[in-house]
Protein backbone atom coordinates (compact mmCIF):
# COMPACT_ATOMS: atom_id res chain seq x y z
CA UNK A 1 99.86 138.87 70.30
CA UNK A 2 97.19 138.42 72.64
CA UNK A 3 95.44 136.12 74.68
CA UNK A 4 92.43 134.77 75.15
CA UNK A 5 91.92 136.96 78.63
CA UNK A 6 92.64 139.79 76.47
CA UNK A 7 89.69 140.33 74.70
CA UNK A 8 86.27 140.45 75.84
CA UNK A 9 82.36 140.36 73.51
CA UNK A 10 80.27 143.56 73.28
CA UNK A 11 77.69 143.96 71.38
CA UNK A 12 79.19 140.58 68.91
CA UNK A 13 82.38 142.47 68.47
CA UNK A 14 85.59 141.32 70.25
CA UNK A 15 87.72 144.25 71.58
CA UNK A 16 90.87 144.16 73.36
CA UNK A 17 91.12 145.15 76.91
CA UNK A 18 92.45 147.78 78.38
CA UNK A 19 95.58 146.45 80.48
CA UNK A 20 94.86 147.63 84.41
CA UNK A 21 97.52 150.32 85.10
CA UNK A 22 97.97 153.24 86.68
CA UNK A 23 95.54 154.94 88.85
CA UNK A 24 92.29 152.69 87.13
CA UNK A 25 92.76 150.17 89.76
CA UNK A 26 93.61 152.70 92.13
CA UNK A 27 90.44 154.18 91.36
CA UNK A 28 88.22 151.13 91.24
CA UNK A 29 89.55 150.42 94.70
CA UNK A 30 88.39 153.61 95.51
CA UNK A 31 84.33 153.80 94.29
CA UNK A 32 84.20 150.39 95.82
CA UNK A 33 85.15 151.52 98.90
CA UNK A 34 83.09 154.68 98.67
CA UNK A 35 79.89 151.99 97.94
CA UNK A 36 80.76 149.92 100.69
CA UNK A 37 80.98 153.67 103.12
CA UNK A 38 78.08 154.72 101.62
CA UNK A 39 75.79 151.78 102.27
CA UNK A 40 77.09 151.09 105.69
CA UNK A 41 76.11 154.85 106.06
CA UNK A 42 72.48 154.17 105.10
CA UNK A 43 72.24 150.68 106.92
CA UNK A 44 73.29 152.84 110.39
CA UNK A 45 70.51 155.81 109.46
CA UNK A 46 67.80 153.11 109.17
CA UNK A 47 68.62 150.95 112.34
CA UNK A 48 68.58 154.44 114.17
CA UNK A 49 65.28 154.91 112.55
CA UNK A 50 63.88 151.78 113.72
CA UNK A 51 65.17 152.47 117.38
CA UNK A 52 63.65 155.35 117.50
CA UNK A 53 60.29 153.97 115.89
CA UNK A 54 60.57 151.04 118.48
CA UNK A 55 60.51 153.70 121.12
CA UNK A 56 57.43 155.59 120.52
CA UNK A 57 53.97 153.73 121.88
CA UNK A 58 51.40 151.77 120.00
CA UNK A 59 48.61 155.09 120.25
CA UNK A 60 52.19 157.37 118.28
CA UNK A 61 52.84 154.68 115.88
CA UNK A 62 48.68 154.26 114.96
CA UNK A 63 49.21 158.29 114.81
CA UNK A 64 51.65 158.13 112.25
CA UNK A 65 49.90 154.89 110.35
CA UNK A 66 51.79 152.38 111.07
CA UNK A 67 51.87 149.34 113.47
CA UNK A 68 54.85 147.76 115.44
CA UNK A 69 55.14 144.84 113.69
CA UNK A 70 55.03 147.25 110.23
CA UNK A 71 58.29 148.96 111.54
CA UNK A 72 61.03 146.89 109.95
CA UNK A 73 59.26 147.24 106.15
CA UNK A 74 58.29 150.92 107.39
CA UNK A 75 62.25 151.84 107.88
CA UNK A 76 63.18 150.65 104.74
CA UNK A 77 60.32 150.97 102.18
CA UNK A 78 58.68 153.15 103.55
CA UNK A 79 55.13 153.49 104.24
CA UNK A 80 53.80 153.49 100.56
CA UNK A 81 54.26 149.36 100.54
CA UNK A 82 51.83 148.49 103.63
């Protein structure tokens, strides 16, 4: 028989769950881990962009089109949004 944690709506149909067992969980743990690396990955790659950015001079930064203040949005919009 199951319970009411057992079954879950889709689409107005009820359907029983899958219990967690195995390597599922294993692998959940896993890709959430992997999204975690991968965004502290991209999070690293723009703060080294910005340091680099804060480096160059006002006259390099007009040169490329953007101003000091614009180097935050620049770093991780782009420069499409300013």
């Amino acid at each position: 028989m199951h319970n009411s944690r057992s079954f879950y709506a889709t689409d107005g149909f009820v359907v029983a769950r899958e219990p967690l067992t195995g390597a599922r969980p294993l692998a959940l743990v896993l890709a959430a881990c992997s999204r975690i690396l991968l965004e502290l990955r991209r999070e690293r790659a723009m703060r080294r962009a910005a340091r680099e950015l804060e480096g160059l001079n006002d006259y390099q930064l007009k040169d490329i089109g953007i101003s000091r203040g614009d180097i935050p949005h620049a770093v991780r919009h782009g420069r499409a949004g300013l």
